[in-house]
Protein backbone atom coordinates (compact mmCIF):
# COMPACT_ATOMS: atom_id res chain seq x y z
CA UNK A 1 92.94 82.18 115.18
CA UNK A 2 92.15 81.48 111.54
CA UNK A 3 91.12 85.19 110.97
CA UNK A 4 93.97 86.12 112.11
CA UNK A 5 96.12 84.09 110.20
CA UNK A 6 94.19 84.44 107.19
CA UNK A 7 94.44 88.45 107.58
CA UNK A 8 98.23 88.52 108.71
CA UNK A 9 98.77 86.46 105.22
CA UNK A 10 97.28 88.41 103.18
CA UNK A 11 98.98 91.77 104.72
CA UNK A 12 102.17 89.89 103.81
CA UNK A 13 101.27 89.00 100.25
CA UNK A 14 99.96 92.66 99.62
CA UNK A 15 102.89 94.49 100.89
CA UNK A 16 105.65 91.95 99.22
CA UNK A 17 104.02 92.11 96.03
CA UNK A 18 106.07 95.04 93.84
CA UNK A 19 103.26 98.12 93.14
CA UNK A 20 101.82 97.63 89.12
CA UNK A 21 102.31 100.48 86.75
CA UNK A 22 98.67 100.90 86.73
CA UNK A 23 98.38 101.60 90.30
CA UNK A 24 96.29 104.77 91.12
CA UNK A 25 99.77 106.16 93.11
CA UNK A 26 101.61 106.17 89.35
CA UNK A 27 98.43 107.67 88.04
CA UNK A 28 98.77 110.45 90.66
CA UNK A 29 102.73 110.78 89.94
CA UNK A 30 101.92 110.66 86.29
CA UNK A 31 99.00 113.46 86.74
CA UNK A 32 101.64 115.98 88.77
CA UNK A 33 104.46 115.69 86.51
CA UNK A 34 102.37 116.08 83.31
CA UNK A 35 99.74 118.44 83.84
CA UNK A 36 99.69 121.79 85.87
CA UNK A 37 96.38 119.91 87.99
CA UNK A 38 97.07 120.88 91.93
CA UNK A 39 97.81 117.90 94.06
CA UNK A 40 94.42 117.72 95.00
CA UNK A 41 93.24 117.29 91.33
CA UNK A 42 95.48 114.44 90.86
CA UNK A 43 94.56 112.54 93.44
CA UNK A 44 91.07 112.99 92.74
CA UNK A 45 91.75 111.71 89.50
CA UNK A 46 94.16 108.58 91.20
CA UNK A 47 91.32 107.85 93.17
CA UNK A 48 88.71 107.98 90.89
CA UNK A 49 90.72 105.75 88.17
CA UNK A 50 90.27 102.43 90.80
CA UNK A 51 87.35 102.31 88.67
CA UNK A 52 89.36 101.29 85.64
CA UNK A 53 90.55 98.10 84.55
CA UNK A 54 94.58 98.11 84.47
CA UNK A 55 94.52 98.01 80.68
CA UNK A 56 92.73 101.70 80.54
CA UNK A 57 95.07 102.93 83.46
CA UNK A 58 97.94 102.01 80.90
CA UNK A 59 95.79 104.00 78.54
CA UNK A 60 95.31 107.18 81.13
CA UNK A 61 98.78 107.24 82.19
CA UNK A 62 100.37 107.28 78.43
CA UNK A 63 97.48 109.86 77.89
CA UNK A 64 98.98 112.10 80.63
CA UNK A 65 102.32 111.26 79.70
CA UNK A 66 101.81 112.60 75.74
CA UNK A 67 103.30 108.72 74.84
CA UNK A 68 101.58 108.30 71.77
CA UNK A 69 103.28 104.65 71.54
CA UNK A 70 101.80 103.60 74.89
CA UNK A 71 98.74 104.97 74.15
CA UNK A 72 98.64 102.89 70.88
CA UNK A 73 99.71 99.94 72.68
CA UNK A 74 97.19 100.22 75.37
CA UNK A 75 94.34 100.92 73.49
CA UNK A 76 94.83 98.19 71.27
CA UNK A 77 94.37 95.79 74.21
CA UNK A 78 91.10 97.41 74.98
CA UNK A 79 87.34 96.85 73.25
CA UNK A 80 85.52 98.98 71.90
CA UNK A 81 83.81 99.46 75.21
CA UNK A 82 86.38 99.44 77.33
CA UNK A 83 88.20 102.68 75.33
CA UNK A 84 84.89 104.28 75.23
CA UNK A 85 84.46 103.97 79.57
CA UNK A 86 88.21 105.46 79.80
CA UNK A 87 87.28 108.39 77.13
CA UNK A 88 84.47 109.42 78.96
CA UNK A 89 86.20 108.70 82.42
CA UNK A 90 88.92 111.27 80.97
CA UNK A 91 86.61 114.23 79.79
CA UNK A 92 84.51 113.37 83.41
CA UNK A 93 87.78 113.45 85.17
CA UNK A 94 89.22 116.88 83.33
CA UNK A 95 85.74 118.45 84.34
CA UNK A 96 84.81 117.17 87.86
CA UNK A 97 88.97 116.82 89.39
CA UNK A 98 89.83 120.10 88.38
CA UNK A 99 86.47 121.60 89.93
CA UNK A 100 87.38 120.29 93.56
């Protein structure tokens, strides 16, 4: 009985809870509009960026977007580490999304 409630509570708080920016869905929607990737490339690229913190999937979807503000604004809430993972993660992405 406690599982149960326990897991019925939590599907409520997930699905009442509004959907971030950041989630990989906007990073797909972001991805279609922006680039000329097939579907299938942009949700590779949605799925693989649930490997990113949501301050470098600000940073990826002003990339996509061509918002040089956002990107300014998001990468000056990352370190120097943490811009370095999503640079990489981009040139990985550009290479191994658009090969599937």
């Amino acid at each position: 009985m406690h599982r149960g409630l326990v897991a019925g509570f939590a599907t409520v708080l997930v699905t009442a809870c509004p959907a971030s920016a950041t989630d990989p869905i906007n990073i797909k929607d972001a991805c279609a509009k922006s680039t000329k990737w097939t579907e299938e490339g942009c949700q590779c690229l949605a799925d693989r960026s649930a490997s990113l913190s949501s301050g470098q999937r600000d940073y990826l979807i002003a990339f996509l977007t061509e918002d040089a503000s956002g990107q300014a604004t998001a990468q000056a809430g990352l370190s120097v580490t943490q811009f370095a993972d999503v640079s990489t993660f981009i040139v990985n992405a550009i290479t191994e999304c658009q090969a599937d």
